[in-house]
Each structure stands twice: as C-alpha cells, then as structure tokens.
PDB file of N, CA and C in Angstrom:
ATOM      1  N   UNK A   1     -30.002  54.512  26.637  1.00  0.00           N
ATOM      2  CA  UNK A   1     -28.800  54.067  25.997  1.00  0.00           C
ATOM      3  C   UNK A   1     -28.288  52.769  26.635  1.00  0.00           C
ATOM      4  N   UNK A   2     -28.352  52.683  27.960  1.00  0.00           N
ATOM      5  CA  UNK A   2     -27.776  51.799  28.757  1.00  0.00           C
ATOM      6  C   UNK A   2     -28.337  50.491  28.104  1.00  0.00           C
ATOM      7  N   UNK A   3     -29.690  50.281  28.223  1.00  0.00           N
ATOM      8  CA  UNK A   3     -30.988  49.470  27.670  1.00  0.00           C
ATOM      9  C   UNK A   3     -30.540  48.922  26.216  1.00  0.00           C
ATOM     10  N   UNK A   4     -30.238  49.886  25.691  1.00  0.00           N
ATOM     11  CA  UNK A   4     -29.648  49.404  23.851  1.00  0.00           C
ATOM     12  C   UNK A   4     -28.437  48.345  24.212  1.00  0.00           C
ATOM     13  N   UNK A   5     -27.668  49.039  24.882  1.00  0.00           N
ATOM     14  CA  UNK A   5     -26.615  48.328  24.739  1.00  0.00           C
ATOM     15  C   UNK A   5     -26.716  46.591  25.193  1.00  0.00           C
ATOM     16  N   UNK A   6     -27.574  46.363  26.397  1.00  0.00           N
ATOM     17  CA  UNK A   6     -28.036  45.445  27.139  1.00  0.00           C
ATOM     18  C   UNK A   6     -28.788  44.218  26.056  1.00  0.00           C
ATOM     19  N   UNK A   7     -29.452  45.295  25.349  1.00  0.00           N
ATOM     20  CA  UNK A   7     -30.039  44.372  24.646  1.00  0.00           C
ATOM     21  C   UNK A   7     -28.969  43.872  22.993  1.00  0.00           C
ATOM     22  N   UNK A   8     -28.471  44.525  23.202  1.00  0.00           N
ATOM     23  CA  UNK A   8     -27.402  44.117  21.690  1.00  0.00           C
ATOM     24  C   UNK A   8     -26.647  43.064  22.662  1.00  0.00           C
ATOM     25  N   UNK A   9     -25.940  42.927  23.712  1.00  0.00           N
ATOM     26  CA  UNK A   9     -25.546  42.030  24.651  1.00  0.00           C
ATOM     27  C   UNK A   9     -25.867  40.336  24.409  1.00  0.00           C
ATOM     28  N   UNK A  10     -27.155  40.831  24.798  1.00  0.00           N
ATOM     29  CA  UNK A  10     -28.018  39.591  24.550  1.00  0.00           C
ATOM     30  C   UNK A  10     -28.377  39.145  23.470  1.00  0.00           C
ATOM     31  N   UNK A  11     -28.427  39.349  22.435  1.00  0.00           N
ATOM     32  CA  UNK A  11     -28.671  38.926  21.290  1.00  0.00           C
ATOM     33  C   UNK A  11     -27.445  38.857  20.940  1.00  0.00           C
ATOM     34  N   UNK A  12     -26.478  39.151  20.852  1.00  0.00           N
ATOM     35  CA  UNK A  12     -25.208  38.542  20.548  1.00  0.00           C
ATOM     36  C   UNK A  12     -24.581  37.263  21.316  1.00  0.00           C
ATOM     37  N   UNK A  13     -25.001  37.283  22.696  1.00  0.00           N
ATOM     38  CA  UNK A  13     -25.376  35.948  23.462  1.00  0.00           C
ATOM     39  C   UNK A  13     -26.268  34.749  22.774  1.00  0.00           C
ATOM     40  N   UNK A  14     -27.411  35.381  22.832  1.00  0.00           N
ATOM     41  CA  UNK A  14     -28.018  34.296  22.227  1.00  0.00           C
ATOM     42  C   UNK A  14     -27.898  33.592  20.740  1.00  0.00           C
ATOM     43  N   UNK A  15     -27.035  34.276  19.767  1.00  0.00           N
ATOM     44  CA  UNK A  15     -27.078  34.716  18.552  1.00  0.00           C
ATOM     45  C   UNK A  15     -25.837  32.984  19.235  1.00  0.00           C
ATOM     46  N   UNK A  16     -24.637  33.501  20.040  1.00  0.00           N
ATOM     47  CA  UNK A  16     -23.759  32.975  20.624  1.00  0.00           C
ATOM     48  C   UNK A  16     -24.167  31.279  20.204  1.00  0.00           C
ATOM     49  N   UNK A  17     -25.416  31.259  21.571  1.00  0.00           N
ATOM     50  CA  UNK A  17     -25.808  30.312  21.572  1.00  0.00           C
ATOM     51  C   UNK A  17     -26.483  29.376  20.950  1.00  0.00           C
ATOM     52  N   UNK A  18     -27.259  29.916  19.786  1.00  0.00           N
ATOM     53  CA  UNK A  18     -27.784  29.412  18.955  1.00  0.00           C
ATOM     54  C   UNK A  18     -26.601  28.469  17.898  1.00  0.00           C
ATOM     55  N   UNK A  19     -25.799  29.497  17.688  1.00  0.00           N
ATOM     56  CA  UNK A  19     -24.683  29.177  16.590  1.00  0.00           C
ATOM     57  C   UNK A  19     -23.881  27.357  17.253  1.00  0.00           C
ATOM     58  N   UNK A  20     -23.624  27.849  18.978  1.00  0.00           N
ATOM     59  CA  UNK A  20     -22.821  26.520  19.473  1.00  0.00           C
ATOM     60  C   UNK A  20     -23.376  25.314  19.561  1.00  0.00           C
ATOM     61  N   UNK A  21     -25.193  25.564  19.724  1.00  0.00           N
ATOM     62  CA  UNK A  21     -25.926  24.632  19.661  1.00  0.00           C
ATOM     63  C   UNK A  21     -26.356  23.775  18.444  1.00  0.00           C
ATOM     64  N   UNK A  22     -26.312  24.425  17.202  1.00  0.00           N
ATOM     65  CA  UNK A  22     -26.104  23.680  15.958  1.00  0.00           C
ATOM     66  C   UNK A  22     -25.081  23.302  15.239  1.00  0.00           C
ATOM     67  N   UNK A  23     -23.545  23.963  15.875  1.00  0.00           N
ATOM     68  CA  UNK A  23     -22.524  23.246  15.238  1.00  0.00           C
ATOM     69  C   UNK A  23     -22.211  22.102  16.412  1.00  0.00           C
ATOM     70  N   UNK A  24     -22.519  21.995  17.536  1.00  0.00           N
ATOM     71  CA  UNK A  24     -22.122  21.033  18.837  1.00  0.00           C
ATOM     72  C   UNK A  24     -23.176  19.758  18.001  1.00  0.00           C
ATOM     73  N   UNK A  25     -24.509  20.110  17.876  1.00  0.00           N
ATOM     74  CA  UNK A  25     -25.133  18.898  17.598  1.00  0.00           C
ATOM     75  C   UNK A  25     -24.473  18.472  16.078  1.00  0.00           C
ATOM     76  N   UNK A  26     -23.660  18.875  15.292  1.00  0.00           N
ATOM     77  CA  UNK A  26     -23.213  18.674  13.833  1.00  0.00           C
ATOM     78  C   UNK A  26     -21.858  17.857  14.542  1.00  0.00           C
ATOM     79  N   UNK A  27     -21.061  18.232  15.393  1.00  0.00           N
ATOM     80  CA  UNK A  27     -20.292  17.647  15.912  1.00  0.00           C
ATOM     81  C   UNK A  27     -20.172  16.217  16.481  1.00  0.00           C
ATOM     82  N   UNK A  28     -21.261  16.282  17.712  1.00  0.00           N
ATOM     83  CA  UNK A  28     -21.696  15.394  18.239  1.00  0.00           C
ATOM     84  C   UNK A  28     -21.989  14.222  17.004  1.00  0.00           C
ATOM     85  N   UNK A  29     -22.511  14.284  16.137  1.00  0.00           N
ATOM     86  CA  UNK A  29     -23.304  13.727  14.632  1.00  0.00           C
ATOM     87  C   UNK A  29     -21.664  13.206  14.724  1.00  0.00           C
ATOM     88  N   UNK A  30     -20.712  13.890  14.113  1.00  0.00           N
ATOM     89  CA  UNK A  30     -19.534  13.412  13.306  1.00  0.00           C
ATOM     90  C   UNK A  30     -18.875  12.784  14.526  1.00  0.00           C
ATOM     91  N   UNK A  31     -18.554  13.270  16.002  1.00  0.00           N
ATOM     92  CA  UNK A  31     -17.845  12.312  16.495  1.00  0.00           C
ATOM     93  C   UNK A  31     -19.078  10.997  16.937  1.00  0.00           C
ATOM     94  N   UNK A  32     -19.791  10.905  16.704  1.00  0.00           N
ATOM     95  CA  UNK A  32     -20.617   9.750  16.958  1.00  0.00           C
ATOM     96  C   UNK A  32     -20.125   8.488  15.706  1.00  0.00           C
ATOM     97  N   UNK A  33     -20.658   9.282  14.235  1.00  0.00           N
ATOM     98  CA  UNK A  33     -20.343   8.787  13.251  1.00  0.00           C
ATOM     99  C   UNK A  33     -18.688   7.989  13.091  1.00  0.00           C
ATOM    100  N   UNK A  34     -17.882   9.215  13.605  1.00  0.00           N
ATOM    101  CA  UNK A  34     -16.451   8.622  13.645  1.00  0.00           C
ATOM    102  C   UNK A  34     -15.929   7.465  14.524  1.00  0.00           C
ATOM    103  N   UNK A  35     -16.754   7.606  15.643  1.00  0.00           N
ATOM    104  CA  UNK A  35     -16.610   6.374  16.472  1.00  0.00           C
ATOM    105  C   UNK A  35     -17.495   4.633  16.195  1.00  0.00           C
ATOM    106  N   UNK A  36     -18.509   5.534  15.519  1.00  0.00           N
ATOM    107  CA  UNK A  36     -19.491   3.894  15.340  1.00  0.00           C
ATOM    108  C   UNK A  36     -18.147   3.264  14.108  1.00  0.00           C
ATOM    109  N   UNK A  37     -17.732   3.828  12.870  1.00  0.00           N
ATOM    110  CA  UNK A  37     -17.186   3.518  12.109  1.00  0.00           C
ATOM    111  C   UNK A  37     -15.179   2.758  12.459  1.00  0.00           C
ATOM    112  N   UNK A  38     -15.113   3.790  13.329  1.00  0.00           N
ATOM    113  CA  UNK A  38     -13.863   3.008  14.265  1.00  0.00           C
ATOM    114  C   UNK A  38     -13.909   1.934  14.700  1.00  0.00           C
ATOM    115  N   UNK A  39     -15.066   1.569  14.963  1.00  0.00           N
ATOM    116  CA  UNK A  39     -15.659   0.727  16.036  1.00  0.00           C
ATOM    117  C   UNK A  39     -15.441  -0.325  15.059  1.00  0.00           C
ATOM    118  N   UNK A  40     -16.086  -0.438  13.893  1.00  0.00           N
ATOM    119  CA  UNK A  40     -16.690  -1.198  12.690  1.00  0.00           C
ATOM    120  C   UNK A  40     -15.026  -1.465  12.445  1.00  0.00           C
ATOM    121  N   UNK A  41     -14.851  -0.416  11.691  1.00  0.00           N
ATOM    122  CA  UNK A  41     -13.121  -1.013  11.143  1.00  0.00           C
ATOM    123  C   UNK A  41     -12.268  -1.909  12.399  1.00  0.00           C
ATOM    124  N   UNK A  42     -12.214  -1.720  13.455  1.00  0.00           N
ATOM    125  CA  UNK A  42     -11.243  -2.177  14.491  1.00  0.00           C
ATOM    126  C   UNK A  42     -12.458  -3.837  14.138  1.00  0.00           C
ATOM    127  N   UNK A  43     -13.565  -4.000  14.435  1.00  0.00           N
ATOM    128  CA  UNK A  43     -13.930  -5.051  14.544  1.00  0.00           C
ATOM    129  C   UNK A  43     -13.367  -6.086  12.846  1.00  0.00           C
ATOM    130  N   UNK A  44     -13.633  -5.328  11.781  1.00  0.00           N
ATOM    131  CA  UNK A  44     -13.241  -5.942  10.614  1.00  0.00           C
ATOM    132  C   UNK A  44     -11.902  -6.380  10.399  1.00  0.00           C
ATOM    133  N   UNK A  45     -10.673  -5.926  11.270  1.00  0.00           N
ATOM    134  CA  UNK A  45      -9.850  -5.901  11.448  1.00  0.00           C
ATOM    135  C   UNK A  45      -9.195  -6.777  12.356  1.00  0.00           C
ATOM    136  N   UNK A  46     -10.042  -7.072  13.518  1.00  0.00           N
ATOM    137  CA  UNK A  46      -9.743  -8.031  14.207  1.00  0.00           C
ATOM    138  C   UNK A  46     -10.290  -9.583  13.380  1.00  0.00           C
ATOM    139  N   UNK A  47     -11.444  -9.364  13.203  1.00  0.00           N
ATOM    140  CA  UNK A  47     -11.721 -11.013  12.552  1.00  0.00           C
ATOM    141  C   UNK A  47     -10.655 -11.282  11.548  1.00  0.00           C
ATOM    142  N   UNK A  48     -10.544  -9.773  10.354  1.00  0.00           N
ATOM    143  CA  UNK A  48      -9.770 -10.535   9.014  1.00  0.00           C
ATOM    144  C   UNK A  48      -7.941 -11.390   9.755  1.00  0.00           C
ATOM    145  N   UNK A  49      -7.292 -10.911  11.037  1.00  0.00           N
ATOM    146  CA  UNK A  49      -6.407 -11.304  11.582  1.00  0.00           C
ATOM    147  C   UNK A  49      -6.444 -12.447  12.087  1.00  0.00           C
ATOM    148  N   UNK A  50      -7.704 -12.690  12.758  1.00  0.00           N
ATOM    149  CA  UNK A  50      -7.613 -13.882  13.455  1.00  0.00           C
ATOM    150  C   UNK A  50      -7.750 -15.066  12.518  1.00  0.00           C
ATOM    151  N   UNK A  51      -8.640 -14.673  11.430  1.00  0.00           N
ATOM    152  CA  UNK A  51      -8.670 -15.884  10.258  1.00  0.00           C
ATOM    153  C   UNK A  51      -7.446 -15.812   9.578  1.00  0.00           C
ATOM    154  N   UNK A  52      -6.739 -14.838   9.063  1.00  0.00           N
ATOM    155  CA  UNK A  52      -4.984 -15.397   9.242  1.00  0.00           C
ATOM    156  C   UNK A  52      -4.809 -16.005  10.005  1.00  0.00           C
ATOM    157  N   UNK A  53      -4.553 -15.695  11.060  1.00  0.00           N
ATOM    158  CA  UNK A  53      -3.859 -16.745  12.278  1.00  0.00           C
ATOM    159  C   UNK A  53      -4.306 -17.617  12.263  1.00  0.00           C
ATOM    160  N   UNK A  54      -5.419 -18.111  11.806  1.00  0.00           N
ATOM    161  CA  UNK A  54      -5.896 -19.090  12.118  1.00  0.00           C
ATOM    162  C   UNK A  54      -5.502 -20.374  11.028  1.00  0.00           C
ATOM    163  N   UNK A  55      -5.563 -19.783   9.593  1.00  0.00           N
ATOM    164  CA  UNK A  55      -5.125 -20.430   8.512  1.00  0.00           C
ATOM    165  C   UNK A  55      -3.686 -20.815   9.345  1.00  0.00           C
ATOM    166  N   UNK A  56      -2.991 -19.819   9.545  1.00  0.00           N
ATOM    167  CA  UNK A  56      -1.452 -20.067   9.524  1.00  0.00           C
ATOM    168  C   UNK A  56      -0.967 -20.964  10.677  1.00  0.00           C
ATOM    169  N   UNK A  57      -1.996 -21.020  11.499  1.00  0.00           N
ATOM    170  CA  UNK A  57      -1.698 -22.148  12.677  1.00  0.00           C
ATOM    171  C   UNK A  57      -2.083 -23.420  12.180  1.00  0.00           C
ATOM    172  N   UNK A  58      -3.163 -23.430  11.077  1.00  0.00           N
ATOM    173  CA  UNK A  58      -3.806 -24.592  10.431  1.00  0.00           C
ATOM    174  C   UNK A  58      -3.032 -25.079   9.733  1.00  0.00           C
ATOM    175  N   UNK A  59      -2.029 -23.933   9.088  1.00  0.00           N
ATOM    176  CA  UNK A  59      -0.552 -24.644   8.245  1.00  0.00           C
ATOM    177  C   UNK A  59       0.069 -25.199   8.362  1.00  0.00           C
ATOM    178  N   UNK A  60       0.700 -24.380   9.889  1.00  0.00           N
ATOM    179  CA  UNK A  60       1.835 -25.408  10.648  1.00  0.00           C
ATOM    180  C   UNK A  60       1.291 -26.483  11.542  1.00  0.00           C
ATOM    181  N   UNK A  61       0.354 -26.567  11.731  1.00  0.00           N
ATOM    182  CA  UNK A  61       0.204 -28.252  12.167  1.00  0.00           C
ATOM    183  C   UNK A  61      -0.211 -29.079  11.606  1.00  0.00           C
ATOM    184  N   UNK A  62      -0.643 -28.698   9.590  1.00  0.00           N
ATOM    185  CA  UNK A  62      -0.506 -29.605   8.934  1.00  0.00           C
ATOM    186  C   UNK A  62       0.856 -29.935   8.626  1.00  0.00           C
ATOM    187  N   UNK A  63       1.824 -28.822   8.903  1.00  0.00           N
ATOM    188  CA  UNK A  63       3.310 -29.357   8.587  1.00  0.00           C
ATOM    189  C   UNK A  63       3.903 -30.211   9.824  1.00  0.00           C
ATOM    190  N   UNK A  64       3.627 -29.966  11.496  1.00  0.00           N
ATOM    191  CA  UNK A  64       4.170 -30.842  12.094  1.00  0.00           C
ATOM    192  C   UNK A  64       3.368 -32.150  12.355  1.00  0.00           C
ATOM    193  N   UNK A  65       1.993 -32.174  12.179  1.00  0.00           N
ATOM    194  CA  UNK A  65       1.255 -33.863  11.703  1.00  0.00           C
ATOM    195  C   UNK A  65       1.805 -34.525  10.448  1.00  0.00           C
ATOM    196  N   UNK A  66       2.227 -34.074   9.834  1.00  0.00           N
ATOM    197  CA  UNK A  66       3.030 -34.719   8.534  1.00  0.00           C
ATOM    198  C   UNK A  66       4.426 -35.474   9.153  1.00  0.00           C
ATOM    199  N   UNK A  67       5.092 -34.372   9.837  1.00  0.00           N
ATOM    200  CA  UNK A  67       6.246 -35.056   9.913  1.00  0.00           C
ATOM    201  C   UNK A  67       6.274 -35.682  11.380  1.00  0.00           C
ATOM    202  N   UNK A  68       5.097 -35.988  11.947  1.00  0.00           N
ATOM    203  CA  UNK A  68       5.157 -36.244  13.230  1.00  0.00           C
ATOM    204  C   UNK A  68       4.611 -37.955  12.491  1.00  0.00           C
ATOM    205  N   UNK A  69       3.545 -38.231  11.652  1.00  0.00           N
ATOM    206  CA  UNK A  69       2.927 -39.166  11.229  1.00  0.00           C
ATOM    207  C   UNK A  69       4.297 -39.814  10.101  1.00  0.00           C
ATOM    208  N   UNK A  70       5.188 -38.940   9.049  1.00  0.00           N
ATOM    209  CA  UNK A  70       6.420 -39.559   9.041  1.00  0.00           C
ATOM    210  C   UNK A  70       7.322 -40.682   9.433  1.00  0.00           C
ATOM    211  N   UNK A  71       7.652 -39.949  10.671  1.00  0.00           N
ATOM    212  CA  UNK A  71       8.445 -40.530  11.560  1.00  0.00           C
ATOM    213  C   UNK A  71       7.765 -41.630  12.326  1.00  0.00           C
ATOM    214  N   UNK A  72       6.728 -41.499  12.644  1.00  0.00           N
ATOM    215  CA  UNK A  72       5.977 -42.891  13.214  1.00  0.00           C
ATOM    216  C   UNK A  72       6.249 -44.327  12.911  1.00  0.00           C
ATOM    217  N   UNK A  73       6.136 -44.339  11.392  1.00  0.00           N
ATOM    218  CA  UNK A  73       5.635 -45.842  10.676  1.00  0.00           C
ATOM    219  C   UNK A  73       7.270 -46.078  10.504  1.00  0.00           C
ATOM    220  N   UNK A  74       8.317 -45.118  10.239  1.00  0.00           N
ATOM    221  CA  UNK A  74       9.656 -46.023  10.066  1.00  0.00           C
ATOM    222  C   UNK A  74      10.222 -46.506  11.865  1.00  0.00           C
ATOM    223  N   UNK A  75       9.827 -45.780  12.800  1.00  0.00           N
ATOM    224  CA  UNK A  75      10.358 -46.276  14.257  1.00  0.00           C
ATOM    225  C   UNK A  75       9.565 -47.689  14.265  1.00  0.00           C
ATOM    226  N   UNK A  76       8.303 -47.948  14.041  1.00  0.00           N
ATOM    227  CA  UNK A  76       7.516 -48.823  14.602  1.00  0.00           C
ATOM    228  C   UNK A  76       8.366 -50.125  13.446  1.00  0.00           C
ATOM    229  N   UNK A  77       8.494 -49.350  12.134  1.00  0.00           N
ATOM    230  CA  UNK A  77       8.463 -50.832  11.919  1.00  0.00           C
ATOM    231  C   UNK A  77      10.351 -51.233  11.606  1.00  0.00           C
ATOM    232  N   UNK A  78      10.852 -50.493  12.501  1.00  0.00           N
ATOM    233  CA  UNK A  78      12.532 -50.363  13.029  1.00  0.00           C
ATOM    234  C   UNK A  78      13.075 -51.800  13.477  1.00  0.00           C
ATOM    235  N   UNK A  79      13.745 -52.860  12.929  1.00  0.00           N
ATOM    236  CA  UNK A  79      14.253 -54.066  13.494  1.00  0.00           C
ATOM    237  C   UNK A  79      15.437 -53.885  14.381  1.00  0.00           C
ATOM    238  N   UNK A  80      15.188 -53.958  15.245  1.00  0.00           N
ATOM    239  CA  UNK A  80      16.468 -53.912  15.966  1.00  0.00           C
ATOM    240  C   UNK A  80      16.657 -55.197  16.900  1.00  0.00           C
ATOM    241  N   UNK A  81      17.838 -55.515  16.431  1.00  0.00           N
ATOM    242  CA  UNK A  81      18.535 -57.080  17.566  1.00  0.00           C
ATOM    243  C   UNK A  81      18.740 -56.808  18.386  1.00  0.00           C
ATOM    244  N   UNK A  82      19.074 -57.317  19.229  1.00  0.00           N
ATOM    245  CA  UNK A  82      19.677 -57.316  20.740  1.00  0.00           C
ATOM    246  C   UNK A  82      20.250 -58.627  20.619  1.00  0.00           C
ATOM    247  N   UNK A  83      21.715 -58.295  21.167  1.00  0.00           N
ATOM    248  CA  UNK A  83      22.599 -58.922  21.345  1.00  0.00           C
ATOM    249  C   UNK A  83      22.676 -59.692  22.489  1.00  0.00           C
ATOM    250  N   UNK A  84      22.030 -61.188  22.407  1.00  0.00           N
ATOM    251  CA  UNK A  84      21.822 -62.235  23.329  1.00  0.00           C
ATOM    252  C   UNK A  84      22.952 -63.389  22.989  1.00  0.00           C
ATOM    253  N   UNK A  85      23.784 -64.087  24.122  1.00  0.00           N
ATOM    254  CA  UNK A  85      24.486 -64.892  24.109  1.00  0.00           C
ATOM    255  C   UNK A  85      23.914 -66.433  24.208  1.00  0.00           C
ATOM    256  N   UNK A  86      24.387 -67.025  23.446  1.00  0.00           N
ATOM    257  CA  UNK A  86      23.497 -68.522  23.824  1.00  0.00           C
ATOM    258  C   UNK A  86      23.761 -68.988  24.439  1.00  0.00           C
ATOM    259  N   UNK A  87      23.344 -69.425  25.959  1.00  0.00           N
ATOM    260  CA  UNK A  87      23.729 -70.059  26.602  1.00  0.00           C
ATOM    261  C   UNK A  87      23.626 -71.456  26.861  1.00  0.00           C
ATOM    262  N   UNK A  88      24.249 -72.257  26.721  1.00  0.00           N
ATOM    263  CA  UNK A  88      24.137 -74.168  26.255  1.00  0.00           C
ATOM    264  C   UNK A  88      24.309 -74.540  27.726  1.00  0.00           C
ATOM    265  N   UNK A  89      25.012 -74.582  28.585  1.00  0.00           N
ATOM    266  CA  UNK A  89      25.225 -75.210  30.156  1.00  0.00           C
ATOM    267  C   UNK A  89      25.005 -73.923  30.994  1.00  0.00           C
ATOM    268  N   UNK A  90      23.975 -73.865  32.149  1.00  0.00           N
ATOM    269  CA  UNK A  90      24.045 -72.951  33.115  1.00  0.00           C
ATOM    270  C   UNK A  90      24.965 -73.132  34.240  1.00  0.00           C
ATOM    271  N   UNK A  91      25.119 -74.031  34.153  1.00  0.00           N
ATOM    272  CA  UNK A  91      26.089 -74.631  35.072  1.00  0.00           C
ATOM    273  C   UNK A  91      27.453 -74.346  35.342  1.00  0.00           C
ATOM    274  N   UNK A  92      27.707 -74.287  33.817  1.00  0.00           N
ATOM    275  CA  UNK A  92      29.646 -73.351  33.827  1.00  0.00           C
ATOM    276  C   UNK A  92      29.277 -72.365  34.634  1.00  0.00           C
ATOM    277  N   UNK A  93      28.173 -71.443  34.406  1.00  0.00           N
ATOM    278  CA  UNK A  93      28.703 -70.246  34.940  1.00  0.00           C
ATOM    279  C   UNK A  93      29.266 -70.015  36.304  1.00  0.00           C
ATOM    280  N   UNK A  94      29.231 -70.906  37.454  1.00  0.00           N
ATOM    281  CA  UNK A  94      29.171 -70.188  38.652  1.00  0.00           C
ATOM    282  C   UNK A  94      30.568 -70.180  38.597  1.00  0.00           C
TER     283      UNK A  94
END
C-alpha cells in the first residue's frame, strides 16, 4: 500500500513537472515576444519624435534666420549723421 501511494506521488510530481515545463517554455515564448516588440515600439517611437523635433527646430530657425537676415540689410544700410561742428580758426579756441 505504502508503494501505491509513493508511486501516485510521483507521477503527480512529474505529471507536476511536465505541465510547468511546457507552459514556462509558452511563457518564456510570450515574455520574449513581448519584450522584442517593446523593444521595436519604444525604438519606432523614439525616431518618429526626434524627426518632430527635428522638423520643429528646423522651423524655428527658419523663423529666427528670417528675422535675423531682416534686420541686417536695414541697420547696414542705416544713415546716420553725427553732429560735427565746423571749425574755421583753431586758434580761437584756446
């Protein structure tokens, strides 16, 4: 009797083990799968951002070269006098 029982033991062990060993490798499968694909999205995710950013930095320094190239051509070609006295005798002055 002892023997029966021993052996129903074990086969319910192994029965055990069989079962953890084909849902662990089904597991292993899906968290593998879930991570290569994480992996994938986080990477698709980072490029599609950075090419935003990248447009949008490309934006604004077509907007401050505009107004930086603007402002250039009216300073340069800016007349400004200076107020010089004519002086006819150096001599008065002392």
């Amino acid at each position: 009797m002892y023997q029966l029982r021993e052996s129903h033991h074990v086969s319910q062990f192994s029965g055990l083990l069989l079962g953890l060993s084909l849902s662990s490798y089904h597991v292993r499968e899906l968290l593998f799968c879930w991570l290569y694909f994480s992996l994938l999205f986080v990477g698709v995710a980072l490029l599609l951002l950075s090419g935003v950013l990248a447009v949008r930095a490309g934006e604004c320094l077509t907007v401050w070269a505009r107004t930086v190239t603007g402002l250039t051509p009216a300073v340069a070609l800016a007349h400004a006098e200076l107020p010089l006295k004519n002086i006819s005798d150096a001599r008065k002055l002392k």
